[in-house]
Protein backbone atom coordinates (compact mmCIF):
# COMPACT_ATOMS: atom_id res chain seq x y z
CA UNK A 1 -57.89 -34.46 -24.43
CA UNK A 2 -57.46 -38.22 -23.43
CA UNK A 3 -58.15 -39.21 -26.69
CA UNK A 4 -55.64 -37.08 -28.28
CA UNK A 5 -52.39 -37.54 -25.59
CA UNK A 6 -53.68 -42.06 -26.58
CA UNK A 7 -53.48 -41.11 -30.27
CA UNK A 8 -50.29 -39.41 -29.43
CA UNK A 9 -48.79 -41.60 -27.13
CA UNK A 10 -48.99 -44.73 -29.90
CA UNK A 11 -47.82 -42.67 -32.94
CA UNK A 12 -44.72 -41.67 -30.83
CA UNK A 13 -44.08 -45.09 -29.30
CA UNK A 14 -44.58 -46.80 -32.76
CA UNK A 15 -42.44 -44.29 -34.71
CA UNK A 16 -39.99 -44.71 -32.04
CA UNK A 17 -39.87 -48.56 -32.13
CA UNK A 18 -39.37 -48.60 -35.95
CA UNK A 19 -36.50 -45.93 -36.10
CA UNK A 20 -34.66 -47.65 -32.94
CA UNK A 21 -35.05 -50.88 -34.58
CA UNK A 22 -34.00 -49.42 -38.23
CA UNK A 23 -31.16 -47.93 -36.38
CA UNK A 24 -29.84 -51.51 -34.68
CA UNK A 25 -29.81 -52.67 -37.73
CA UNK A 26 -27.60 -50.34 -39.58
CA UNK A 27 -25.13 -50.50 -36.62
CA UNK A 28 -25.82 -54.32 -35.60
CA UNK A 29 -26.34 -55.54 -38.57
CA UNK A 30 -24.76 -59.52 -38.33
CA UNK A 31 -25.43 -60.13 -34.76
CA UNK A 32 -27.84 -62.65 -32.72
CA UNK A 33 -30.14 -60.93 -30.64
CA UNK A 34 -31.15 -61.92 -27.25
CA UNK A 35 -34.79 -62.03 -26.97
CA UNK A 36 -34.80 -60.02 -23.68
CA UNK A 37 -32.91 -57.10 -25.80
CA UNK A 38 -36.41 -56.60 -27.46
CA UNK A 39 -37.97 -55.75 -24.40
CA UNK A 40 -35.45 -53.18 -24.17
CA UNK A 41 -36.27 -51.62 -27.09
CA UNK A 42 -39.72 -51.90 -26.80
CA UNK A 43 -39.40 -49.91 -23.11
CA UNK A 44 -36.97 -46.95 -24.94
CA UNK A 45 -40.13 -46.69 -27.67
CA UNK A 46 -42.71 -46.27 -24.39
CA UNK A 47 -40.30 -44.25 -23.02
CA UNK A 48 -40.31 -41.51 -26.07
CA UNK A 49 -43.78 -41.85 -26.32
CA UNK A 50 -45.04 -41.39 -22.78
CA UNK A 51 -41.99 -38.07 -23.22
CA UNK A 52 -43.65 -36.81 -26.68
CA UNK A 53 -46.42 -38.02 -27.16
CA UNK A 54 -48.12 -37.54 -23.32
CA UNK A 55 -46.00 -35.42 -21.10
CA UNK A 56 -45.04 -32.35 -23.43
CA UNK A 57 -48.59 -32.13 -25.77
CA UNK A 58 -50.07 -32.25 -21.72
CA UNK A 59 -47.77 -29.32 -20.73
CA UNK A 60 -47.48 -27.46 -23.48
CA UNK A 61 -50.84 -27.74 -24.69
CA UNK A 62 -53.45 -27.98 -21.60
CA UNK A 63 -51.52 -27.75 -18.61
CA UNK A 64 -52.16 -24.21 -16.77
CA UNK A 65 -48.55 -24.40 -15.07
CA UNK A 66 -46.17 -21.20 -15.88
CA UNK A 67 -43.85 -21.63 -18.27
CA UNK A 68 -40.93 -21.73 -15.90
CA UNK A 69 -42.13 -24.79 -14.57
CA UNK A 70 -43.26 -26.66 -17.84
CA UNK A 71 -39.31 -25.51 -19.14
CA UNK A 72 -38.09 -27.59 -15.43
CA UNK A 73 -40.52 -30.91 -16.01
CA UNK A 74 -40.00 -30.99 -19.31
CA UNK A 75 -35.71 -30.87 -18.68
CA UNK A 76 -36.00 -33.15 -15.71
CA UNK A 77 -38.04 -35.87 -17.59
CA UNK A 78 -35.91 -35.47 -20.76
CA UNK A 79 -32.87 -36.04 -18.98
CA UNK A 80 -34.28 -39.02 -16.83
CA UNK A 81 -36.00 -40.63 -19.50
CA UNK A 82 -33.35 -40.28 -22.05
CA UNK A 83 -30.62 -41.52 -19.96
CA UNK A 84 -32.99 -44.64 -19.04
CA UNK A 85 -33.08 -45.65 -22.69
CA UNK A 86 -29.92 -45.16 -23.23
CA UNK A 87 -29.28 -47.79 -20.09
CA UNK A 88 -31.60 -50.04 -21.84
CA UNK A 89 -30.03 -49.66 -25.13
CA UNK A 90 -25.93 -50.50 -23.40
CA UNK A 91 -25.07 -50.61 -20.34
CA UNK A 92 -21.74 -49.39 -21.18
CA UNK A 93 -22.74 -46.72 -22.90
CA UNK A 94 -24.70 -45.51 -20.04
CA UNK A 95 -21.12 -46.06 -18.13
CA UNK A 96 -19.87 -43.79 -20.74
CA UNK A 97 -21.91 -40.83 -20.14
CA UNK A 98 -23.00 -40.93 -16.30
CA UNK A 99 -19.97 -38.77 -15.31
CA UNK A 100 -21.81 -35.64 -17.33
CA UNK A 101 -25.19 -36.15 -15.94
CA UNK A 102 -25.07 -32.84 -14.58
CA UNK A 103 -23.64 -31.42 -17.97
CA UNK A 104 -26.12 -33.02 -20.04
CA UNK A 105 -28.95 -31.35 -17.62
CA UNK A 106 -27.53 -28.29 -17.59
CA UNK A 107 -27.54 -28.51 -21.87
CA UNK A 108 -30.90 -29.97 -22.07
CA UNK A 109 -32.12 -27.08 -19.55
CA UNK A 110 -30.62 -24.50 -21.65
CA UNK A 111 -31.81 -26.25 -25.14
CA UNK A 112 -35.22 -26.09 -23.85
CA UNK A 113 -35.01 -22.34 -22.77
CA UNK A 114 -33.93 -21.27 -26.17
CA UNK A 115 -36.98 -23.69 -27.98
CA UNK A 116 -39.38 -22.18 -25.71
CA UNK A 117 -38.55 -18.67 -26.43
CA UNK A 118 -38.34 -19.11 -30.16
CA UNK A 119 -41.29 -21.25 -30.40
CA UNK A 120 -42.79 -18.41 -28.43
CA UNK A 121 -41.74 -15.90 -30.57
CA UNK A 122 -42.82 -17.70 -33.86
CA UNK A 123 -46.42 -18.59 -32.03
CA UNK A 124 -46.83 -14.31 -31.39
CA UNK A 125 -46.25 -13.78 -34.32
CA UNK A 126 -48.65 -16.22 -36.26
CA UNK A 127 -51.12 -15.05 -33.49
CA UNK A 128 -50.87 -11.56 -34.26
CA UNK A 129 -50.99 -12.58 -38.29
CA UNK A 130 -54.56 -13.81 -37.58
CA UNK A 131 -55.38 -11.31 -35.39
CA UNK A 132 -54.72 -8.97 -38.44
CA UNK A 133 -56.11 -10.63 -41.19
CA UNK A 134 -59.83 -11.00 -38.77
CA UNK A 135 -59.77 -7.50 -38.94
CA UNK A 136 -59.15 -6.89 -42.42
């Protein structure tokens, strides 16, 4: 299991840190920038990789909590971790969007009610599609 959520961790940091850096430079393209601005980057790529690539496959995958409860960590940790990086990315866009913390919760809350029910629904059914085809 540790293994796997390492493994996971680095692919989703590393993916991370090449599409946030591919993305500054389609926006950014011209500019001179700071050294320290890095680091910021490099934090937002931990940041989605401790989120995807530790806390959900842990959750979702071997954590024995109900499903209630995985849906409220995993909407409390999105929300705090994705409004960290977007701190670290600009500071004025995190002035931007503060006012609809609450809003943004409330959506990612809802978002990952709907995913878990689908996903759920989609998992039965490849479950029972196995469970048929053993018995034929």
């Amino acid at each position: 299991m540790f293994k796997q959520l390492k493994n996971n961790f680095f692919q989703a940091a590393f993916s991370s840190l090449i599409w946030i850096t591919i993305l500054c430079s389609i926006t950014d393209f011209f500019s001179q920038v700071p050294f320290n601005y890095i680091w910021h980057l490099i934090g937002i790529s931990l940041l989605i990789g401790l989120v995807f690539g530790v806390i959900y496959p842990y959750l979702w995958n071997y954590s024995t909590l109900k499903a209630s409860i995985n849906i409220i960590i995993c909407t409390l940790v999105n929300t705090f971790c994705g409004y960290t990086a977007v701190y670290l990315y600009s500071t004025q866009m995190f002035d931007l969007i503060r006012p609809f913390f609450l809003a943004v919760l409330l959506l990612t809350l809802v978002l990952h009610i709907i995913t878990f029910y689908f996903y759920s629904k989609l998992d039965n059914k490849k479950m029972a599609a196995n469970l048929n085809q053993l018995n034929h």
